[in-house]
PDB file of N, CA and C in Angstrom:
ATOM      1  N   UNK A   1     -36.553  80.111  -1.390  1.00  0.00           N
ATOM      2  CA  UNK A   1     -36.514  79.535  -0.063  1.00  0.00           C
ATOM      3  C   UNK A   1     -35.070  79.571   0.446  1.00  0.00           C
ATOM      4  N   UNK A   2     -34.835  80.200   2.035  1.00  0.00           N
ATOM      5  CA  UNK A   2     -33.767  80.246   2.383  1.00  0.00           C
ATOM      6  C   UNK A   2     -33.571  78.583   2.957  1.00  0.00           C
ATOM      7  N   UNK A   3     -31.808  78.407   3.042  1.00  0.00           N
ATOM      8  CA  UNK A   3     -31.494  77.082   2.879  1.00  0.00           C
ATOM      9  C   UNK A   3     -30.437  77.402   4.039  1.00  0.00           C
ATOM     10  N   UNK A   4     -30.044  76.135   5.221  1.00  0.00           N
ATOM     11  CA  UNK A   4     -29.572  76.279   6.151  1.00  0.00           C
ATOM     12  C   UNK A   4     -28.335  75.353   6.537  1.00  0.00           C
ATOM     13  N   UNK A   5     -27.509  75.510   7.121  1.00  0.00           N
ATOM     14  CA  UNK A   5     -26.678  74.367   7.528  1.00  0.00           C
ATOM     15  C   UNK A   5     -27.164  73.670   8.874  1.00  0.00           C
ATOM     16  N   UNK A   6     -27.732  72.282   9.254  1.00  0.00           N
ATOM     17  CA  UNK A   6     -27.990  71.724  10.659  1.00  0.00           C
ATOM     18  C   UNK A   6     -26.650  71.543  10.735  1.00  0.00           C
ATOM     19  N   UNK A   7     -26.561  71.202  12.768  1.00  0.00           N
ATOM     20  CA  UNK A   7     -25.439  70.891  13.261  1.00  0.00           C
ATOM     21  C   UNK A   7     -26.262  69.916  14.108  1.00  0.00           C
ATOM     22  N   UNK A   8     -25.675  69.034  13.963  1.00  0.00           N
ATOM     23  CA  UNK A   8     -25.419  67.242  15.152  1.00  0.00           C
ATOM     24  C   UNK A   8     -24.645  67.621  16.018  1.00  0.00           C
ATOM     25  N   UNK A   9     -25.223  67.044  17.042  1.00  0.00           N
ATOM     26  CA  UNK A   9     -24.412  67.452  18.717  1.00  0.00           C
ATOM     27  C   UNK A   9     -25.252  66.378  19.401  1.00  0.00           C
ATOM     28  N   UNK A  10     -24.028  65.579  19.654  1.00  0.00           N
ATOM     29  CA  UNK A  10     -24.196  64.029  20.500  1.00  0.00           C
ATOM     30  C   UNK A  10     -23.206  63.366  21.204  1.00  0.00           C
ATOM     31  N   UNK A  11     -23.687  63.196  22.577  1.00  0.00           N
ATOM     32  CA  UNK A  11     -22.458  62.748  23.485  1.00  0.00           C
ATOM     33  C   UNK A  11     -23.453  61.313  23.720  1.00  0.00           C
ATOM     34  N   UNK A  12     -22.228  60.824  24.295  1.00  0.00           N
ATOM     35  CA  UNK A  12     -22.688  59.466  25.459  1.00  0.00           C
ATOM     36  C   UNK A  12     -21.634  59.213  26.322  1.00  0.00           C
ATOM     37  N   UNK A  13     -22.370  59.708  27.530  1.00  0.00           N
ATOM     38  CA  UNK A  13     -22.320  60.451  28.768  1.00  0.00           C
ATOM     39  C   UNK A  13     -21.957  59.178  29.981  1.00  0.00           C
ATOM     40  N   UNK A  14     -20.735  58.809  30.256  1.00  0.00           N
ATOM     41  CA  UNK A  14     -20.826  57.602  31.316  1.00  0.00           C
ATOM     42  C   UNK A  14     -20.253  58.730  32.867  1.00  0.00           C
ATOM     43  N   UNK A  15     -20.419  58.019  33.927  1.00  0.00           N
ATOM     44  CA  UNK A  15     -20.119  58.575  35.226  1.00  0.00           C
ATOM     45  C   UNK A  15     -18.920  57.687  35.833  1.00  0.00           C
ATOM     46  N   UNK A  16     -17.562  57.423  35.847  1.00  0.00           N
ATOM     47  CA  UNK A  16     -16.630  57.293  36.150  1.00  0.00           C
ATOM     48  C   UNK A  16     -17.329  56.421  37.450  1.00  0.00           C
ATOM     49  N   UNK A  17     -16.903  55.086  37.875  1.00  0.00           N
ATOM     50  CA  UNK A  17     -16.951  54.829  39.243  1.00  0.00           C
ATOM     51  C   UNK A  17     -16.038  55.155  40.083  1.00  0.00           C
ATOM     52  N   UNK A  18     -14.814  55.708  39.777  1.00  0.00           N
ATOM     53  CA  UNK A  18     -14.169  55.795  41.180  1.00  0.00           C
ATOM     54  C   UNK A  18     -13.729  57.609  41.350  1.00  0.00           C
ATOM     55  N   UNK A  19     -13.812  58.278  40.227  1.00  0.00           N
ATOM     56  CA  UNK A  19     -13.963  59.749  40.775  1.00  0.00           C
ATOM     57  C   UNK A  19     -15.163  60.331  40.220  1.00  0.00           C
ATOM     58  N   UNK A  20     -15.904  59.560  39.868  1.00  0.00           N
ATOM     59  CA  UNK A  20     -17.139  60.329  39.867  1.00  0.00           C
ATOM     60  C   UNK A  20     -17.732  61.675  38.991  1.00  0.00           C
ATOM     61  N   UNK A  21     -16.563  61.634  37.789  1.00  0.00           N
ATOM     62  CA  UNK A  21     -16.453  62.550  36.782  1.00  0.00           C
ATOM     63  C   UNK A  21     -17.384  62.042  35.634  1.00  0.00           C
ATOM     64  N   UNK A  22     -18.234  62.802  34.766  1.00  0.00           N
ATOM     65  CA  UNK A  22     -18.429  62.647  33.783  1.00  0.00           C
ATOM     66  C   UNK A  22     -17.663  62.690  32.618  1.00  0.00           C
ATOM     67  N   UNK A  23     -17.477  61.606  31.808  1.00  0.00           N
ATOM     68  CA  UNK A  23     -16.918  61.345  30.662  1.00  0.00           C
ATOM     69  C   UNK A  23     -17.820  61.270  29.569  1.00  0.00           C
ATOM     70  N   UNK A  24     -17.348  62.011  28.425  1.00  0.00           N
ATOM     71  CA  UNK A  24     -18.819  62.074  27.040  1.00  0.00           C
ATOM     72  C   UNK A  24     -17.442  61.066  26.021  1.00  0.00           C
ATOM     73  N   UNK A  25     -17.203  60.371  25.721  1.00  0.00           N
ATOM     74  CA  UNK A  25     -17.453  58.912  25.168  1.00  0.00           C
ATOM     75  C   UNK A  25     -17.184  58.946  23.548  1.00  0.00           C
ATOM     76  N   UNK A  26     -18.347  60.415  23.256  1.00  0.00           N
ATOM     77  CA  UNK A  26     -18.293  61.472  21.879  1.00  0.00           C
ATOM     78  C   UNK A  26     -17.234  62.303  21.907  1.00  0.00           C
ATOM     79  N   UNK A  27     -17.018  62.185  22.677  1.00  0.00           N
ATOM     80  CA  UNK A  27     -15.189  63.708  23.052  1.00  0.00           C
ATOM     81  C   UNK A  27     -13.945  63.147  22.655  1.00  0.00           C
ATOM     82  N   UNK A  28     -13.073  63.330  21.982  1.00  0.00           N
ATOM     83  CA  UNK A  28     -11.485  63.320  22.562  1.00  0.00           C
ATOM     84  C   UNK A  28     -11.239  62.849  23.936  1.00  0.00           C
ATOM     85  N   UNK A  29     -10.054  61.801  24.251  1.00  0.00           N
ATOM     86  CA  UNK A  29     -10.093  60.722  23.390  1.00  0.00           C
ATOM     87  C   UNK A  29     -10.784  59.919  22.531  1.00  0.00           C
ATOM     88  N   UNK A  30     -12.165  59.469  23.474  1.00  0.00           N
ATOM     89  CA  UNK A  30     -12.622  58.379  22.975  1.00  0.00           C
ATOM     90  C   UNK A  30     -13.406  58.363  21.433  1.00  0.00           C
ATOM     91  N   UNK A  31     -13.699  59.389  21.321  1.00  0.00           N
ATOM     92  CA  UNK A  31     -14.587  59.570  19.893  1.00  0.00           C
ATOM     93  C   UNK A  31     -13.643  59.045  18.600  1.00  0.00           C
ATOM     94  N   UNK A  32     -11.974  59.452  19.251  1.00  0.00           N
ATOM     95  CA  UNK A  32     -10.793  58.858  18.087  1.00  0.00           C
ATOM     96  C   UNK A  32     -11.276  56.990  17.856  1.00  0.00           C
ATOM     97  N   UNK A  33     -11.937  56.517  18.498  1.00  0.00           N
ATOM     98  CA  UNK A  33     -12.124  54.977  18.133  1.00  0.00           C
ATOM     99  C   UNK A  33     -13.890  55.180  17.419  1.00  0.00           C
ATOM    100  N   UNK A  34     -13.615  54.257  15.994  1.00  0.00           N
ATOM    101  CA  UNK A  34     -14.617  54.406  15.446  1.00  0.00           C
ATOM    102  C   UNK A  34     -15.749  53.784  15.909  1.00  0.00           C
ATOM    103  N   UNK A  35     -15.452  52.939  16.884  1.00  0.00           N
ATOM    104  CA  UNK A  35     -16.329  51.714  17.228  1.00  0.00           C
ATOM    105  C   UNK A  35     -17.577  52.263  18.019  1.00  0.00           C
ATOM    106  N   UNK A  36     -17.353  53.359  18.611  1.00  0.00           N
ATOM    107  CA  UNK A  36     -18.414  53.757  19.384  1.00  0.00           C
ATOM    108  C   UNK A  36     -18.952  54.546  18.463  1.00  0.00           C
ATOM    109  N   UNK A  37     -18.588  55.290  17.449  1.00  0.00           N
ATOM    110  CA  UNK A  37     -19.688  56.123  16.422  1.00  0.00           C
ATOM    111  C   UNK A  37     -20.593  55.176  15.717  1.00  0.00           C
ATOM    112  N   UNK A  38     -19.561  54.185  15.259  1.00  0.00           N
ATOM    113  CA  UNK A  38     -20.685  53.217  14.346  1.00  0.00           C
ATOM    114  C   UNK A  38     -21.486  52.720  15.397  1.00  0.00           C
ATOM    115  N   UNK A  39     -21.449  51.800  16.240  1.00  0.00           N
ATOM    116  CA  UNK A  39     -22.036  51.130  17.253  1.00  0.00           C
ATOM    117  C   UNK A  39     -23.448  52.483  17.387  1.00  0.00           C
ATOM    118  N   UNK A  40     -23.552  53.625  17.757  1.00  0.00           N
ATOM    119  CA  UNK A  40     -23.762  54.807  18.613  1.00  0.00           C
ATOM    120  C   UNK A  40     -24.946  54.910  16.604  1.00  0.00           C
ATOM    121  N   UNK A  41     -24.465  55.486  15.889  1.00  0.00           N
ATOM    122  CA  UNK A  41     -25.528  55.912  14.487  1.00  0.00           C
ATOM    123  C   UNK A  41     -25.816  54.718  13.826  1.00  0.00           C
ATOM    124  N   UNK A  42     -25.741  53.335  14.196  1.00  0.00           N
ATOM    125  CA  UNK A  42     -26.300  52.258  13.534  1.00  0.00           C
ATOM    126  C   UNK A  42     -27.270  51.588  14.822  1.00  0.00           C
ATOM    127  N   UNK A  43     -27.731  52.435  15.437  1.00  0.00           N
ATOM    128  CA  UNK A  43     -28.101  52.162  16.927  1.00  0.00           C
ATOM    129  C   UNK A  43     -28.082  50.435  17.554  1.00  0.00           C
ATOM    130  N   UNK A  44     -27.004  50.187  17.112  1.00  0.00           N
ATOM    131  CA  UNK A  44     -26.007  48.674  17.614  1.00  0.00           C
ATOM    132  C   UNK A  44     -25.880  48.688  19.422  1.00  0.00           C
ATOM    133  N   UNK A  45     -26.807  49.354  20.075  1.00  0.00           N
ATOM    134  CA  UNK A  45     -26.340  49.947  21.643  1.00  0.00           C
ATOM    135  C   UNK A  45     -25.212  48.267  22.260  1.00  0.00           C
ATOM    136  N   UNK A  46     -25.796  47.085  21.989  1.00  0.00           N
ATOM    137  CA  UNK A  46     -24.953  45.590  22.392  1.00  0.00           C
ATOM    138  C   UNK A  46     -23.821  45.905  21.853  1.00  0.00           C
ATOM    139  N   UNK A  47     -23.527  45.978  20.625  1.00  0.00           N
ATOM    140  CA  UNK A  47     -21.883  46.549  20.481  1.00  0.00           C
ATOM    141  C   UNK A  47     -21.247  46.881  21.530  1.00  0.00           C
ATOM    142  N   UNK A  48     -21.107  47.944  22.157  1.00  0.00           N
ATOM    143  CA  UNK A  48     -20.421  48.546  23.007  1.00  0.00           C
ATOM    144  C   UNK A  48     -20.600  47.928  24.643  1.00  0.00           C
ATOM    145  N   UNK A  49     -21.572  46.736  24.388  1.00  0.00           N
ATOM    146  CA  UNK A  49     -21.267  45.725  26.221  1.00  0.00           C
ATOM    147  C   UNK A  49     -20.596  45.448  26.273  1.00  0.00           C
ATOM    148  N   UNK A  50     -20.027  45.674  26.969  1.00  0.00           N
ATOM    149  CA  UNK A  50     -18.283  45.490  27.477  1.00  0.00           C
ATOM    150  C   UNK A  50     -17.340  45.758  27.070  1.00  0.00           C
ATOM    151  N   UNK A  51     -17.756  47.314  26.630  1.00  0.00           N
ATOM    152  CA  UNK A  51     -16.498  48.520  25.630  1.00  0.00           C
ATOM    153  C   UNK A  51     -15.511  49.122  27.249  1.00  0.00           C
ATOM    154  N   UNK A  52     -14.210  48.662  26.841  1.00  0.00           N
ATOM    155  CA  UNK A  52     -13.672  48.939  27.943  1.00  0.00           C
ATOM    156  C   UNK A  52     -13.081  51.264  27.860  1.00  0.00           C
ATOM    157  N   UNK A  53     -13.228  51.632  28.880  1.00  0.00           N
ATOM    158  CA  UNK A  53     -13.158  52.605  29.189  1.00  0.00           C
ATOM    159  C   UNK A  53     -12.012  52.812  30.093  1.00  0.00           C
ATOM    160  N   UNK A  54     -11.202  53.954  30.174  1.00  0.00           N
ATOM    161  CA  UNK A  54      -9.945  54.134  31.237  1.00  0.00           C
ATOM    162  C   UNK A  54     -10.405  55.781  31.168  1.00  0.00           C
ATOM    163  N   UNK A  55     -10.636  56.010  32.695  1.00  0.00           N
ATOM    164  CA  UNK A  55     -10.870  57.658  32.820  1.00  0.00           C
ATOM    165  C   UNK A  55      -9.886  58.611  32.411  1.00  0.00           C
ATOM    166  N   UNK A  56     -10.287  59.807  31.190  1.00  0.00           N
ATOM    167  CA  UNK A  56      -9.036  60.164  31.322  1.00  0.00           C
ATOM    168  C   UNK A  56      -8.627  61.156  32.703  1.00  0.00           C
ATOM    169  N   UNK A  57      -9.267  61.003  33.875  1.00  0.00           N
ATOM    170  CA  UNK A  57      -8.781  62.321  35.071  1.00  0.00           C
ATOM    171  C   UNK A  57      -8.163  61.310  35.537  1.00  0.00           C
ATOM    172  N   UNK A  58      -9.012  59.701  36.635  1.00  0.00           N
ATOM    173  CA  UNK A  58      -7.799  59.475  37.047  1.00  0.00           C
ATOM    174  C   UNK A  58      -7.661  58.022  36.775  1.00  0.00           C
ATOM    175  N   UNK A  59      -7.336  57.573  35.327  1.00  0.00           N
ATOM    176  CA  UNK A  59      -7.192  56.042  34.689  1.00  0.00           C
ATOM    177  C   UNK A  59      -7.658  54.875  35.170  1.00  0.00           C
ATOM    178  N   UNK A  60      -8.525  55.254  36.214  1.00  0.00           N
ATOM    179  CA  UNK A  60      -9.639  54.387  36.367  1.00  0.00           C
ATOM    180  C   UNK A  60      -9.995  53.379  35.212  1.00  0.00           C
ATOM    181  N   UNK A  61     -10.053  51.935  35.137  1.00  0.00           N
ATOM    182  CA  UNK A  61     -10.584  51.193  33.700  1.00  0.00           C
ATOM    183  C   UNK A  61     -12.161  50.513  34.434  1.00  0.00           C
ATOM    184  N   UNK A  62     -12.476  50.456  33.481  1.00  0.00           N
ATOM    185  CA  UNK A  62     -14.388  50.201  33.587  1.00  0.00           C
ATOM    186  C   UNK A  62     -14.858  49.620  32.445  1.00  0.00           C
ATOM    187  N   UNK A  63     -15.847  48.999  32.190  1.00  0.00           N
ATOM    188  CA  UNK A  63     -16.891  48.417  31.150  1.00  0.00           C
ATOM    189  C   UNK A  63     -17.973  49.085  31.322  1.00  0.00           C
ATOM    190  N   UNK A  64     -18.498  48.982  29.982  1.00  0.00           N
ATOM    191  CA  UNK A  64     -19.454  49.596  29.697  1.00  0.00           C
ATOM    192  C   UNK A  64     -20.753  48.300  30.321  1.00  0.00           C
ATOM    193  N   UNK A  65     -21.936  48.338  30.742  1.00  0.00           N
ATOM    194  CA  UNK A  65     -22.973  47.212  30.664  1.00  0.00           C
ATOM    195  C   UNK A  65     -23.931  47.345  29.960  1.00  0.00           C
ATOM    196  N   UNK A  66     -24.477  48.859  29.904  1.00  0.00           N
ATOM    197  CA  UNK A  66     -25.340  48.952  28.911  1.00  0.00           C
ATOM    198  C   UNK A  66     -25.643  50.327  28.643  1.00  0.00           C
ATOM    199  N   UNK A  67     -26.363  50.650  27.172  1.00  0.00           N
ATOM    200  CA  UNK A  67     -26.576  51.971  27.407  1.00  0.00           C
ATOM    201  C   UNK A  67     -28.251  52.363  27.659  1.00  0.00           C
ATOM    202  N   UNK A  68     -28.535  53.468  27.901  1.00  0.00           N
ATOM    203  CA  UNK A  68     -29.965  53.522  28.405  1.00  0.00           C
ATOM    204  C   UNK A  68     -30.564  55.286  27.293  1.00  0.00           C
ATOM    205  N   UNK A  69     -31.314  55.223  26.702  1.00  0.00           N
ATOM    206  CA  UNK A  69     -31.701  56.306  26.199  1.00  0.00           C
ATOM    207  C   UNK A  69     -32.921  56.954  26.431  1.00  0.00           C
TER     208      UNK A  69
END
């Protein structure tokens, strides 16, 4: 039996309120903080209410309220 490598591919996807950019959360910067992976694969979604966010286009800061899947 042939044997394979899977690949995981997972964002969480917020929409910037004031330029209106999508930010994936899973990307550089933010993926460098562990809090949203654990929170995100221990499906903890309350963890991250009121995970503060700063856009990186234009440093916009925001909270998270909830996530929706």
């Amino acid at each position: 039996m042939t044997t394979i490598i899977a690949s995981l591919r997972w964002s969480l996807d917020v929409d910037c309120p004031s330029c209106e950019k999508i930010l994936d959360l899973a990307d550089s910067p933010y993926a460098d903080n562990q809090d949203i992976v654990v929170a995100v694969f221990n499906n903890n979604w309350d963890a991250l209410k009121g995970y503060e966010v700063t856009c990186k286009f234009c440093k916009h800061e925001f909270k998270i309220d909830e996530i929706e899947y």
